[in-house]
Protein backbone atom coordinates (compact mmCIF):
# COMPACT_ATOMS: atom_id res chain seq x y z
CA UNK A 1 -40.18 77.96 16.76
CA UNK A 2 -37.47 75.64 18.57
CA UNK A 3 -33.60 76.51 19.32
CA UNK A 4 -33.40 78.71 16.29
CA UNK A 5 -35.29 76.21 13.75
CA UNK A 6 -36.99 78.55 11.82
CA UNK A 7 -39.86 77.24 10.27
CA UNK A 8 -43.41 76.11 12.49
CA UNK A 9 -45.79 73.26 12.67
CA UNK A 10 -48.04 74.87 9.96
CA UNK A 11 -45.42 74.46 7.63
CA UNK A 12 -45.20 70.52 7.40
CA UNK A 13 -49.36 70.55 6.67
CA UNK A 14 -48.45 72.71 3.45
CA UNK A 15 -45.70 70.21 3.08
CA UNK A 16 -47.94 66.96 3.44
CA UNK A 17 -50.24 68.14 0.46
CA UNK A 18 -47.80 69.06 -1.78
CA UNK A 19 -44.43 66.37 -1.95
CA UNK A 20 -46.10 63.82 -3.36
CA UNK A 21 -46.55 65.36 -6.86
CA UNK A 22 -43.97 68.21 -6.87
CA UNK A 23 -41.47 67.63 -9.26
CA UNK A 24 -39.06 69.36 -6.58
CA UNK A 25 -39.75 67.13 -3.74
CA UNK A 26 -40.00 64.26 -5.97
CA UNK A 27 -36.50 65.06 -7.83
CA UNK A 28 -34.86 65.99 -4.70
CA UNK A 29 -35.79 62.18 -3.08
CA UNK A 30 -34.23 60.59 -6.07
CA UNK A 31 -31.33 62.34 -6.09
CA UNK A 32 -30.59 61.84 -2.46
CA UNK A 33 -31.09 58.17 -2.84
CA UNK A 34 -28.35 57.92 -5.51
CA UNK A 35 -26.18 59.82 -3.11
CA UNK A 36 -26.64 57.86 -0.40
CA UNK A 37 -25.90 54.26 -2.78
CA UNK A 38 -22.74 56.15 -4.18
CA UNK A 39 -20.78 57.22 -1.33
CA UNK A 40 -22.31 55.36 2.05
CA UNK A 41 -22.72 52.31 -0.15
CA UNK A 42 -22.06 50.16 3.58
CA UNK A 43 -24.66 52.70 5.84
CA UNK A 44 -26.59 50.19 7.79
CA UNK A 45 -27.98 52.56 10.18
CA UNK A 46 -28.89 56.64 9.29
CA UNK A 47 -30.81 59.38 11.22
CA UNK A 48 -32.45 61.89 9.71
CA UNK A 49 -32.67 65.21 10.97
CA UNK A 50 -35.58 67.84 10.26
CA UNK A 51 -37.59 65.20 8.87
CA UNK A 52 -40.46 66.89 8.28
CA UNK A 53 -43.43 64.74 6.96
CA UNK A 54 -40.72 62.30 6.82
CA UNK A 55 -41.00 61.87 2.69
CA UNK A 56 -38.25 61.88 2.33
CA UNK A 57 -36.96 59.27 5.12
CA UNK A 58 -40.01 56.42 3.62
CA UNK A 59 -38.05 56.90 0.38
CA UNK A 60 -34.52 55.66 1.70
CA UNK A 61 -36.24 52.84 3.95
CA UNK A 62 -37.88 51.91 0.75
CA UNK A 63 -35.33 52.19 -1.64
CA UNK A 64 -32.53 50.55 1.23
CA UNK A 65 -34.78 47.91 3.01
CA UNK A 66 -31.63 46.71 4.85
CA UNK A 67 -30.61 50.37 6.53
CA UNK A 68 -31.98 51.43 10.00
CA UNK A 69 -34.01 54.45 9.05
CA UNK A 70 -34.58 56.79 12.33
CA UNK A 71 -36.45 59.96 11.37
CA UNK A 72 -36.48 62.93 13.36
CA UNK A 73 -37.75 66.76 13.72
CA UNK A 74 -37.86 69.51 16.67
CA UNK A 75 -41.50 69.74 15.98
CA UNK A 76 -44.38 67.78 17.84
CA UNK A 77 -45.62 67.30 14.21
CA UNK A 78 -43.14 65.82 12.64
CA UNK A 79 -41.84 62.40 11.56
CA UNK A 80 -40.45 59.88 14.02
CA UNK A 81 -38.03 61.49 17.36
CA UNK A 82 -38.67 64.88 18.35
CA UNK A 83 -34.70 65.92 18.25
CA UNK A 84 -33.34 69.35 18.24
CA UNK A 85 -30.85 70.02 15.71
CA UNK A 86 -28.27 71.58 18.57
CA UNK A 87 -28.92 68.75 20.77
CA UNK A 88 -28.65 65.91 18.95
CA UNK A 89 -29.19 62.70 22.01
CA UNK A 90 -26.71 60.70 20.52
CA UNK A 91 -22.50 59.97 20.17
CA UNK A 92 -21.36 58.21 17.38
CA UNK A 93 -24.54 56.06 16.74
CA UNK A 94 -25.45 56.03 12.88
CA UNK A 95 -23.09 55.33 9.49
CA UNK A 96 -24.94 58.66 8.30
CA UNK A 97 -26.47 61.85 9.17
CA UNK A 98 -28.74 63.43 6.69
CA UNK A 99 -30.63 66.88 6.43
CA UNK A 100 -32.32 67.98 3.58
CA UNK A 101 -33.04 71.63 3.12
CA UNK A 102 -32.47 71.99 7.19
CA UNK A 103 -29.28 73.80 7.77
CA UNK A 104 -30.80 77.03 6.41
CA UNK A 105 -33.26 76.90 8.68
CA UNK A 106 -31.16 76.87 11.72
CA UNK A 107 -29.56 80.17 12.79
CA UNK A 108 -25.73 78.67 14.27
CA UNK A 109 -25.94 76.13 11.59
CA UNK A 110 -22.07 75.50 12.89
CA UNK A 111 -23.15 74.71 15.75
CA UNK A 112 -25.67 71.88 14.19
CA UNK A 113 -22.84 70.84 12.36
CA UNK A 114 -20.81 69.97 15.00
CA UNK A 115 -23.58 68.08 16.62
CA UNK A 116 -23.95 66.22 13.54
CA UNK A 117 -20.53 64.60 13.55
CA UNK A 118 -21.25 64.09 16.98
CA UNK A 119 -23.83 61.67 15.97
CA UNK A 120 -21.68 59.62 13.66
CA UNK A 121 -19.56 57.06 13.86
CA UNK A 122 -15.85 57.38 13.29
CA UNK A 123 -15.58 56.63 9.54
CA UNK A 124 -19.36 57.92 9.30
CA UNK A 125 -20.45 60.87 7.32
CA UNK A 126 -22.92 63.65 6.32
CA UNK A 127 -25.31 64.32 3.32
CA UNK A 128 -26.47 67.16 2.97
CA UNK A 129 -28.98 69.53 0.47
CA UNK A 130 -28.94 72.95 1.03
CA UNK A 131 -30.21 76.18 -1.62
CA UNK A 132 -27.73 77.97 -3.49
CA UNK A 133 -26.16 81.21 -4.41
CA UNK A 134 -26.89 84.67 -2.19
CA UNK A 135 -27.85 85.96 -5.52
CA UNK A 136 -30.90 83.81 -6.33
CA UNK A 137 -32.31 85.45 -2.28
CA UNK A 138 -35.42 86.64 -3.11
CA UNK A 139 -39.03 86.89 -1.01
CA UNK A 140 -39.31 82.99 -1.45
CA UNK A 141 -36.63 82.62 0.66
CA UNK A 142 -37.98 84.62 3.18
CA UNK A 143 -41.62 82.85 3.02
CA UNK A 144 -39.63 79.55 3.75
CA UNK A 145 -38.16 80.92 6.75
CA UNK A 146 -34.69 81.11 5.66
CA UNK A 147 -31.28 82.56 7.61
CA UNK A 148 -29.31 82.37 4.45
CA UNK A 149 -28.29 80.75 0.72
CA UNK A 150 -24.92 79.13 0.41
CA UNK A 151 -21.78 79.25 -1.52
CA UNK A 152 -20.21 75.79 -2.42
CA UNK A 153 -16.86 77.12 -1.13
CA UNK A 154 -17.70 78.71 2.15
CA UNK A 155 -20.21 75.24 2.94
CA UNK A 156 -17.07 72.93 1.81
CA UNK A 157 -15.03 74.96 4.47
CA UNK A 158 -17.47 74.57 7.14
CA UNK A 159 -17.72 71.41 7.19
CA UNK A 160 -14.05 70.92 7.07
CA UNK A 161 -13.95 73.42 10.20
CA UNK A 162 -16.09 70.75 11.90
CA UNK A 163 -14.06 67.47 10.97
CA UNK A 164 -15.33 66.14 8.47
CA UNK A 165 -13.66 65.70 4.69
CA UNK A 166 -15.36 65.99 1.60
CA UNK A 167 -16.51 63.12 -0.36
CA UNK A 168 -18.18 64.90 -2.93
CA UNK A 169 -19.89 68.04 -4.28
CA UNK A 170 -22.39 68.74 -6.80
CA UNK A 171 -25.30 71.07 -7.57
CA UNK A 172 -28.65 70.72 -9.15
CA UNK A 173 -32.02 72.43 -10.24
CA UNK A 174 -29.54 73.16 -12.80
CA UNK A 175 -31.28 72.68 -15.83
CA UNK A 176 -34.13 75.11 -14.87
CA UNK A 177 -31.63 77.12 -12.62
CA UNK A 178 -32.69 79.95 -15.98
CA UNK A 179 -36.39 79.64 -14.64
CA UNK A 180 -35.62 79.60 -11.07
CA UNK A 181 -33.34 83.10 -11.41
CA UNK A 182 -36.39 84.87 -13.48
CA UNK A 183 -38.86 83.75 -10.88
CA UNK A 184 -36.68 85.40 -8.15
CA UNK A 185 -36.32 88.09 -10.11
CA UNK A 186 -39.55 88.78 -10.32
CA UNK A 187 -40.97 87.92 -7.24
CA UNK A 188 -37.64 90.48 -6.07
CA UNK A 189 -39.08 93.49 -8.49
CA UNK A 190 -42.63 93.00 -7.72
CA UNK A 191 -42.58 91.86 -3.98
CA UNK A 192 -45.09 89.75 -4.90
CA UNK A 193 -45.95 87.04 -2.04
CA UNK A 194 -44.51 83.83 -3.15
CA UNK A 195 -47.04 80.61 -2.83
CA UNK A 196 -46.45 77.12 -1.97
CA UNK A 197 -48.59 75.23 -4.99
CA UNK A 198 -48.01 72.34 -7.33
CA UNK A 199 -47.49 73.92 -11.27
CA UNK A 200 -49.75 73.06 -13.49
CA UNK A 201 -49.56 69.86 -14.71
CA UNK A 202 -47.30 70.05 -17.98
CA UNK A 203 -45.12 72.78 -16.55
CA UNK A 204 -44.43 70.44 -12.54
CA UNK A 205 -43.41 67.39 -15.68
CA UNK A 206 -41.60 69.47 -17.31
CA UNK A 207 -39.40 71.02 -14.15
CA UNK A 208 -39.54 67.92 -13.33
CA UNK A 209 -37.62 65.80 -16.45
CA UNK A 210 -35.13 68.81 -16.17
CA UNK A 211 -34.26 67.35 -12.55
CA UNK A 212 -34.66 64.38 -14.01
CA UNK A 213 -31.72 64.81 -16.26
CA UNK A 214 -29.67 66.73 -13.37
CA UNK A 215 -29.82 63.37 -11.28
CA UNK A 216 -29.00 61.33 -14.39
CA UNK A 217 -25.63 63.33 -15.10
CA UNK A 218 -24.84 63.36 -10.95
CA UNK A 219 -25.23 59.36 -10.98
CA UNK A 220 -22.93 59.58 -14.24
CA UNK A 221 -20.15 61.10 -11.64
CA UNK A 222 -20.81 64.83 -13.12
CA UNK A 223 -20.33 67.45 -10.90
CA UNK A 224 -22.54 70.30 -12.01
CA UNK A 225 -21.06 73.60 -11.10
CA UNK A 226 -24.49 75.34 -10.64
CA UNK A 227 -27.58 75.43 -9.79
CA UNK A 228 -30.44 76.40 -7.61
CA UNK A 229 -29.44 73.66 -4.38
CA UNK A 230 -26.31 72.01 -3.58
CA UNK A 231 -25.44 68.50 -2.19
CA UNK A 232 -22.62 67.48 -0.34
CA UNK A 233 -21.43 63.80 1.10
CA UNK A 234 -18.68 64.12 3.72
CA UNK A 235 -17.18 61.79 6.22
CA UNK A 236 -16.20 62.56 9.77
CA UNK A 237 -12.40 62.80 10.05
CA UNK A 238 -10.55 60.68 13.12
């Protein structure tokens, strides 16, 4: 574990065998691509933070061959710089800041916020994924190694407590946001230990076409008001 990061090295290998045909991972890339084209349409150069296997990051320097991708994670394992999330090595370097799925992880997630902004350039900005709603908690979240679930309102209001201003706001793993609650649920009742595994093949299309459709009505300029995860895009205020 590293400054409060709460997840460990064994985590990206169950990561490596499983983004590349989960309809979550898989969703979740497309849908942060969009977001990055519709409101840092000018980003030239972006750093990644909690990278991970860095799936994620090959996506944007695919999909944006003209952007700077730098990748980073606390962990020896993980993609590109080994960067701490509360000690971010650079001031106002990079158009963007992104961290998918990270803040959760990090126990004074304020704190990481702070050093985000840090990191960008005046007129720069944040995106950012994070799971939703304290009422889908359940032992999944716990498996993961998470410190909490977020409201839209209090994250909005924490990132305008560290300077930046909202761009935009939406959530998704809406459509199967009905699945999602009955798994927690479940998992909740029967304390069953959740696993990390691709769903069978017709149900991971399925899940996935729902996401599918989520990312279809965010590109339209819906803002879905809920959902399993929430993004945010936010610039850092002068």
């Amino acid at each position: 574990m590293t400054s409060g990061i709460s997840y460990e090295s064994y985590d990206l290998r169950i990561l490596a065998a499983l983004e590349e045909r989960h309809f979550w991972f898989r969703s979740r890339r497309r849908i942060v691509i969009d977001a990055l084209k519709r409101w840092f349409p000018s980003m030239r150069d972006y750093l990644e933070i909690g990278s991970g296997t860095g799936y994620v990051a090959r996506g944007i320097a695919e999909a944006l061959p003209e952007c700077r991708v730098v990748e980073s994670d606390p962990l020896s394992g993980g993609a590109g710089l080994r960067i701490d999330a509360l000690n971010i090595p650079f001031a106002g370097a990079f158009d963007v800041v992104g961290a998918y799925d990270v803040l959760e992880h990090i126990a004074d997630d304020r704190g990481a916020l702070g050093q985000f902004r840090q990191a960008c350039r005046p007129g720069g900005g944040v995106l950012l994924t994070v799971p939703q709603h304290a009422w889908l908690w359940s032992p999944a979240d716990t498996y993961a190694h998470h410190h909490r679930r977020y409201g839209r309102q209090d994250l909005l209001a924490m990132l305008r407590d560290a300077g930046f201003e909202i761009l935009g706001c939406t959530s998704f793993h809406s459509l199967n946001l009905p699945l999602f609650f009955l798994r927690s649920r479940f998992l909740r009742v029967t304390g069953r230990r959740p696993e990390a595994s691709i769903p069978a093949a017709p149900v991971n299309w399925l899940l996935e076409q729902g996401m599918e459709l989520d990312r279809l009505l965010i590109r339209a300029g819906c803002s879905l008001p809920w959902g399993g995860s929430l993004l945010v895009a936010a610039r850092r205020g002068d």
